[in-house]
C-alpha atoms as a PDB file:
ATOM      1  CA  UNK A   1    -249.089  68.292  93.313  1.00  0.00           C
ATOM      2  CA  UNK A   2    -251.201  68.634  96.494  1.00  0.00           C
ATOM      3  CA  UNK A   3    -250.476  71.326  98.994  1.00  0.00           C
ATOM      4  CA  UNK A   4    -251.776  72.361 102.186  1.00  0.00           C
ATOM      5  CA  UNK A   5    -252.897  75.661 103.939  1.00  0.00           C
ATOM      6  CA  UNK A   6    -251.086  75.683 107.386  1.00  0.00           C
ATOM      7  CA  UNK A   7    -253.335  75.496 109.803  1.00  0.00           C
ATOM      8  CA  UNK A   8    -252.976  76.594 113.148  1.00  0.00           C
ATOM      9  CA  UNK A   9    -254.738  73.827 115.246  1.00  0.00           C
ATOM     10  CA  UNK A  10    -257.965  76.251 114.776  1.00  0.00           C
ATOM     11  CA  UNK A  11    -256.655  79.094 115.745  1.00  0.00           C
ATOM     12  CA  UNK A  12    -257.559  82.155 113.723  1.00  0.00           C
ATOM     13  CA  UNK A  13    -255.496  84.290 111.691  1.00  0.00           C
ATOM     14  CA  UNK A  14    -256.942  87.759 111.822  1.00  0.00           C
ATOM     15  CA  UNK A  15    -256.325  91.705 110.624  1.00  0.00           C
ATOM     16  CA  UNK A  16    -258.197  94.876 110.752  1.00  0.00           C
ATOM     17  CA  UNK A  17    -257.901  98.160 109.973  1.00  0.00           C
ATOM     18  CA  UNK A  18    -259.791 101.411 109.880  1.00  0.00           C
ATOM     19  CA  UNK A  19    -259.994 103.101 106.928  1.00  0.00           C
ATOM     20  CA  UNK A  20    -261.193 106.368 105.502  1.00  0.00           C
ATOM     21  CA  UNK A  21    -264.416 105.911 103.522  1.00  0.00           C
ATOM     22  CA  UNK A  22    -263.020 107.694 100.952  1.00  0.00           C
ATOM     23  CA  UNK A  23    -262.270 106.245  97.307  1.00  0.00           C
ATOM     24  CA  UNK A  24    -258.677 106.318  98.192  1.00  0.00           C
ATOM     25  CA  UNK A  25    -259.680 104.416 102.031  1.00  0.00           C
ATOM     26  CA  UNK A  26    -261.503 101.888  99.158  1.00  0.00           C
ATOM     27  CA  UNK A  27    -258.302 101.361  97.023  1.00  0.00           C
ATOM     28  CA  UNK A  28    -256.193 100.786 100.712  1.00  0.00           C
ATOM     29  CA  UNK A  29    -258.340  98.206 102.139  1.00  0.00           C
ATOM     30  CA  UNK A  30    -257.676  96.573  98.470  1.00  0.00           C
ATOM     31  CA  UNK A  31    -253.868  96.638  98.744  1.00  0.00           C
ATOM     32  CA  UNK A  32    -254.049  95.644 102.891  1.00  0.00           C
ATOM     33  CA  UNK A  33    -256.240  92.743 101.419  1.00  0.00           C
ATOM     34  CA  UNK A  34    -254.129  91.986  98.955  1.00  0.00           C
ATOM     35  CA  UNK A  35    -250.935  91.819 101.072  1.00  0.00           C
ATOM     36  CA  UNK A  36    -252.421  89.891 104.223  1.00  0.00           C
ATOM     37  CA  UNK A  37    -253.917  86.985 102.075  1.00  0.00           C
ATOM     38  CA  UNK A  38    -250.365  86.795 100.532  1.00  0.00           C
ATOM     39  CA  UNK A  39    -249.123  85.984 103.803  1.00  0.00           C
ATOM     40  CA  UNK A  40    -251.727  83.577 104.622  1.00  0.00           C
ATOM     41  CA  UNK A  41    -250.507  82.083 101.464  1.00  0.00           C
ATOM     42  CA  UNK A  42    -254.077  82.058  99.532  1.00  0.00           C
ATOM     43  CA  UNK A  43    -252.625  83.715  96.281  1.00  0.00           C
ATOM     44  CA  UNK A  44    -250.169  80.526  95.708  1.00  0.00           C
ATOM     45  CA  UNK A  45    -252.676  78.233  96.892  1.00  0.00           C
ATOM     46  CA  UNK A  46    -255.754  78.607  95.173  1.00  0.00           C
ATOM     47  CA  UNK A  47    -255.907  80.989  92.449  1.00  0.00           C
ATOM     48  CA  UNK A  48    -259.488  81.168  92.036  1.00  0.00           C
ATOM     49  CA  UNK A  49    -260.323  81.649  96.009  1.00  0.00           C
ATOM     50  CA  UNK A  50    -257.673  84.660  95.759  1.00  0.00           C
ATOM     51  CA  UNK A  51    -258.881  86.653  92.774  1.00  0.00           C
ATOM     52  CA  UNK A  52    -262.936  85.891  94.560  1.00  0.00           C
ATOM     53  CA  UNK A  53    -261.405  87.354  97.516  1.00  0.00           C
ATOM     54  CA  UNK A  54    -259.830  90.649  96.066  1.00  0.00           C
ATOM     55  CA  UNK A  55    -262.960  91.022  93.933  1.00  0.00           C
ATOM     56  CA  UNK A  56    -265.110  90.892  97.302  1.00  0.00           C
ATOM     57  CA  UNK A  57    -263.138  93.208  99.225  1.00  0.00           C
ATOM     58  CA  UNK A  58    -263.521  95.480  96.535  1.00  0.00           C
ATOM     59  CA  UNK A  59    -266.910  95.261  96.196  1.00  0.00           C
ATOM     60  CA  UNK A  60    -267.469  95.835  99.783  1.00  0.00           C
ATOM     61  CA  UNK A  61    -265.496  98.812 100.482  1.00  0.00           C
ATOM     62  CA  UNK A  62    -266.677 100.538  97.449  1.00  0.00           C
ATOM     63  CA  UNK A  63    -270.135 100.023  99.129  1.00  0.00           C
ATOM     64  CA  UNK A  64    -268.550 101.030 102.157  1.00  0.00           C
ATOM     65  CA  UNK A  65    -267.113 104.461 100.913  1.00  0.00           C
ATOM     66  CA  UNK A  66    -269.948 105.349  98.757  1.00  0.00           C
ATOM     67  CA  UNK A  67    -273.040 104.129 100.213  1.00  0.00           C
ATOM     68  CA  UNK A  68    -271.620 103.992 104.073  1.00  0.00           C
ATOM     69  CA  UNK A  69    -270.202 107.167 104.086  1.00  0.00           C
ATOM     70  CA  UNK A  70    -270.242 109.550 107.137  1.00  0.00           C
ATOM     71  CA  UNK A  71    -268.792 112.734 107.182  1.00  0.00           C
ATOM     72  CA  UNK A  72    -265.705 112.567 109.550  1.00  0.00           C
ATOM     73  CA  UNK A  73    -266.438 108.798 110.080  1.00  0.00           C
ATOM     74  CA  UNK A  74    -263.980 106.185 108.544  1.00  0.00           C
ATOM     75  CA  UNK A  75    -265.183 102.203 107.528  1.00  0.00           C
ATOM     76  CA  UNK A  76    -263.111  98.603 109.246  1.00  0.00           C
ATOM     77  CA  UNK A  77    -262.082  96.291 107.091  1.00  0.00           C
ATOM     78  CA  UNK A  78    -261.598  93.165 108.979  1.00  0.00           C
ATOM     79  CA  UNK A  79    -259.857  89.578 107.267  1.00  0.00           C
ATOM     80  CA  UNK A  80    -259.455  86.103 109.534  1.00  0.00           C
ATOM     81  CA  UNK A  81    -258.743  82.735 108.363  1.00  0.00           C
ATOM     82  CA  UNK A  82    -260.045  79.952 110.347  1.00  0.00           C
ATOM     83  CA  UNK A  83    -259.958  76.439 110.260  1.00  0.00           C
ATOM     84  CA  UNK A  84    -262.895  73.941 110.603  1.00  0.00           C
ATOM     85  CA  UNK A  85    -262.036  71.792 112.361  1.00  0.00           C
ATOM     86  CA  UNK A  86    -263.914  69.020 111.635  1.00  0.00           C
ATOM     87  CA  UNK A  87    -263.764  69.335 107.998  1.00  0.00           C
ATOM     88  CA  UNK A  88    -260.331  70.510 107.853  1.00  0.00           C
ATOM     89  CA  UNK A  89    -261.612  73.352 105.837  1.00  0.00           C
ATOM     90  CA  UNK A  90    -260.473  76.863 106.130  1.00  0.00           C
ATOM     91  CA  UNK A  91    -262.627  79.671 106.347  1.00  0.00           C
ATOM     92  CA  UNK A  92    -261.760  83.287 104.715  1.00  0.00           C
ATOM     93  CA  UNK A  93    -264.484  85.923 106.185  1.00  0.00           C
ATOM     94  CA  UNK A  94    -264.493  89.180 104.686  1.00  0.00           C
ATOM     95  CA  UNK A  95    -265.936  92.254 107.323  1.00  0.00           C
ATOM     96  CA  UNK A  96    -266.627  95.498 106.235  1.00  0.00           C
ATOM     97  CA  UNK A  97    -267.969  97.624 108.818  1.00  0.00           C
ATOM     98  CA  UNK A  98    -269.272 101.082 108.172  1.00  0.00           C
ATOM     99  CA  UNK A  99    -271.490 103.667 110.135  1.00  0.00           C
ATOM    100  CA  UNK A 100    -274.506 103.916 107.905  1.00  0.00           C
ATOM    101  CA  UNK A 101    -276.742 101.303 110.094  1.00  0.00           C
ATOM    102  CA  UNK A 102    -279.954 102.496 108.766  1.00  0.00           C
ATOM    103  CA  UNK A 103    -278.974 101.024 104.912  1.00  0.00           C
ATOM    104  CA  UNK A 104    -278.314  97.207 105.244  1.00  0.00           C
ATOM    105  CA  UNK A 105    -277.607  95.871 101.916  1.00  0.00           C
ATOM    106  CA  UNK A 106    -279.729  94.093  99.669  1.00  0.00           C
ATOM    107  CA  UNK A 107    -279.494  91.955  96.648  1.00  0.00           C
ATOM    108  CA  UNK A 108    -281.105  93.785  93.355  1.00  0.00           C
ATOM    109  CA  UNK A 109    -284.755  92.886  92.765  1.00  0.00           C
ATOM    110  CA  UNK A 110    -284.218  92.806  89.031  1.00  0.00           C
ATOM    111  CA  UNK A 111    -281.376  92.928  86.617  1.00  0.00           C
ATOM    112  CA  UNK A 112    -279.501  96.054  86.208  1.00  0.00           C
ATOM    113  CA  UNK A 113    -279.504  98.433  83.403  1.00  0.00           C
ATOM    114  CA  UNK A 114    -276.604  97.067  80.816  1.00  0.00           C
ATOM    115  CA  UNK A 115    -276.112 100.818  80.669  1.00  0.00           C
ATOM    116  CA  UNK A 116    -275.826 101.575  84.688  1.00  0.00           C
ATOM    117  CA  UNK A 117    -273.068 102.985  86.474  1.00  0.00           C
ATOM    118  CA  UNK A 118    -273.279 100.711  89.646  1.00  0.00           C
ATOM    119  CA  UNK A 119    -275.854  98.023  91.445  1.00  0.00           C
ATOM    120  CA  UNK A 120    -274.078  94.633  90.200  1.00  0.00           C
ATOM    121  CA  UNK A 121    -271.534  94.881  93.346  1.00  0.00           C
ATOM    122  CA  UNK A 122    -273.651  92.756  95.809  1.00  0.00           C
ATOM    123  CA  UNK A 123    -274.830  90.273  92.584  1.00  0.00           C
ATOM    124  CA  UNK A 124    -270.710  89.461  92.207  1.00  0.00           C
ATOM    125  CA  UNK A 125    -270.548  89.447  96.089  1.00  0.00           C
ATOM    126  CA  UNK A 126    -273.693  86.719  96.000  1.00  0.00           C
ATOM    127  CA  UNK A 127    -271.980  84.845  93.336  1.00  0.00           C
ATOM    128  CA  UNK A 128    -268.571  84.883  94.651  1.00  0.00           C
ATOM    129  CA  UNK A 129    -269.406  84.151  98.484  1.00  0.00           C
ATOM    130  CA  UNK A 130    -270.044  80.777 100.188  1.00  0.00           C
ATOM    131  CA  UNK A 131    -272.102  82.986 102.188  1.00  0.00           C
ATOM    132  CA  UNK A 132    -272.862  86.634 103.114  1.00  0.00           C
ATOM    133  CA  UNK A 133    -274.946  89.031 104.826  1.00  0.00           C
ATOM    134  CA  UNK A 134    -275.255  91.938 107.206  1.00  0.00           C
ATOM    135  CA  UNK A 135    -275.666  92.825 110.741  1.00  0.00           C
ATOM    136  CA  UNK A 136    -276.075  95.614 112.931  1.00  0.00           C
ATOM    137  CA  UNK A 137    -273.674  97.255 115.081  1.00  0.00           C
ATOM    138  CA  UNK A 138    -273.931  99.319 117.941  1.00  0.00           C
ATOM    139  CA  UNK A 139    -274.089 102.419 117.761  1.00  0.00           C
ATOM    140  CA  UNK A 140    -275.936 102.861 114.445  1.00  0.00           C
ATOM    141  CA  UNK A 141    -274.028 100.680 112.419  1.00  0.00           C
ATOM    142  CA  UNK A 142    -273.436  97.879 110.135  1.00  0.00           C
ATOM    143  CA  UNK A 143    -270.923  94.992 109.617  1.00  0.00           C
ATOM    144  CA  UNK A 144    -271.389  93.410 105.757  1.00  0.00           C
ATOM    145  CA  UNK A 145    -269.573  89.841 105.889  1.00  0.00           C
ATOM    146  CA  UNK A 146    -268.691  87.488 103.306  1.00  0.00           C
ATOM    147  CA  UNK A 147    -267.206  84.026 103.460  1.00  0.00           C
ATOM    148  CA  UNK A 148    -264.682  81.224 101.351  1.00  0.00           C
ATOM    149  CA  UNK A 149    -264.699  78.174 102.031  1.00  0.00           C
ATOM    150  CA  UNK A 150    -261.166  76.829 101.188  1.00  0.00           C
ATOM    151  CA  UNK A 151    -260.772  73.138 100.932  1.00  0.00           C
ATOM    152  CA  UNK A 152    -257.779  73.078 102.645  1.00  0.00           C
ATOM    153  CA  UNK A 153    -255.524  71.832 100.039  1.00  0.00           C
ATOM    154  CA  UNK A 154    -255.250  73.689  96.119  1.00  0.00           C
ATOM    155  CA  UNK A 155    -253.582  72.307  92.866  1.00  0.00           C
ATOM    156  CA  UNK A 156    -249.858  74.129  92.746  1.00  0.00           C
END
């Protein structure tokens, strides 16, 4: 059985929220993630596109809180779904915005350690993602953005 994402004649769905770049800031930009694509409907729809999702939002806000960090400062987490509209694909980005401008993420040169404690969280990100990457914000800043491409329809 076929079933479609409602799509709002291109319209975007969107949330944000500002977050403490904390661990605890890093497990509620999880559950916020969690509980808006529910409402868009991606966790009935697709599975796969879901669990990429919650595994890049994750991955991001971990960066966010640990490598973003800013004493006093907190770290945006911000979700839209869009439609293409020639395509009739949607479009899940993932933002993650913290204050640490000066460190703009980068893939690992070589493999990690099997024994390290971190460094594989942009490698999932790369494999997960249609696309990703960074860009500065004003002041001082950084915005870290993946994308999904949903087909528009998912296996039920």
């Amino acid at each position: 059985m076929k079933t479609e994402f409602p799509l709002d004649n291109g319209a975007p769905r969107a949330h944000a929220a500002l977050l403490s770049s904390t661990p605890k800031g890093a497990a509620v930009g999880r559950r916020i993630a969690r509980q808006q694509f529910a409402s868009w409907g991606i966790n009935s729809l697709s599975q796969e596109a879901y669990q990429s999702a919650l595994l890049i939002v994750a991955e991001l806000a971990a960066n966010a809180s640990i490598h973003g960090r800013v004493a006093g400062r907190g770290f945006e987490l911000a979700l839209s779904l869009t439609t293409v509209r020639r395509s009739r694909t949607a479009v899940l980005r993932i933002e993650v915005s913290d204050c640490r401008g000066d460190q703009h993420p980068a893939l690992p040169a070589a493999g990690c350690p099997l024994d390290a404690q971190s460094g594989r969280g942009l490698t999932l990100v790369d494999a997960l993602a249609d696309r990703w990457g960074s860009v500065r914000r004003e002041p001082g800043a950084k915005t870290v953005w993946a994308e999904l491409d949903l087909d528009g329809s998912a296996d039920v």
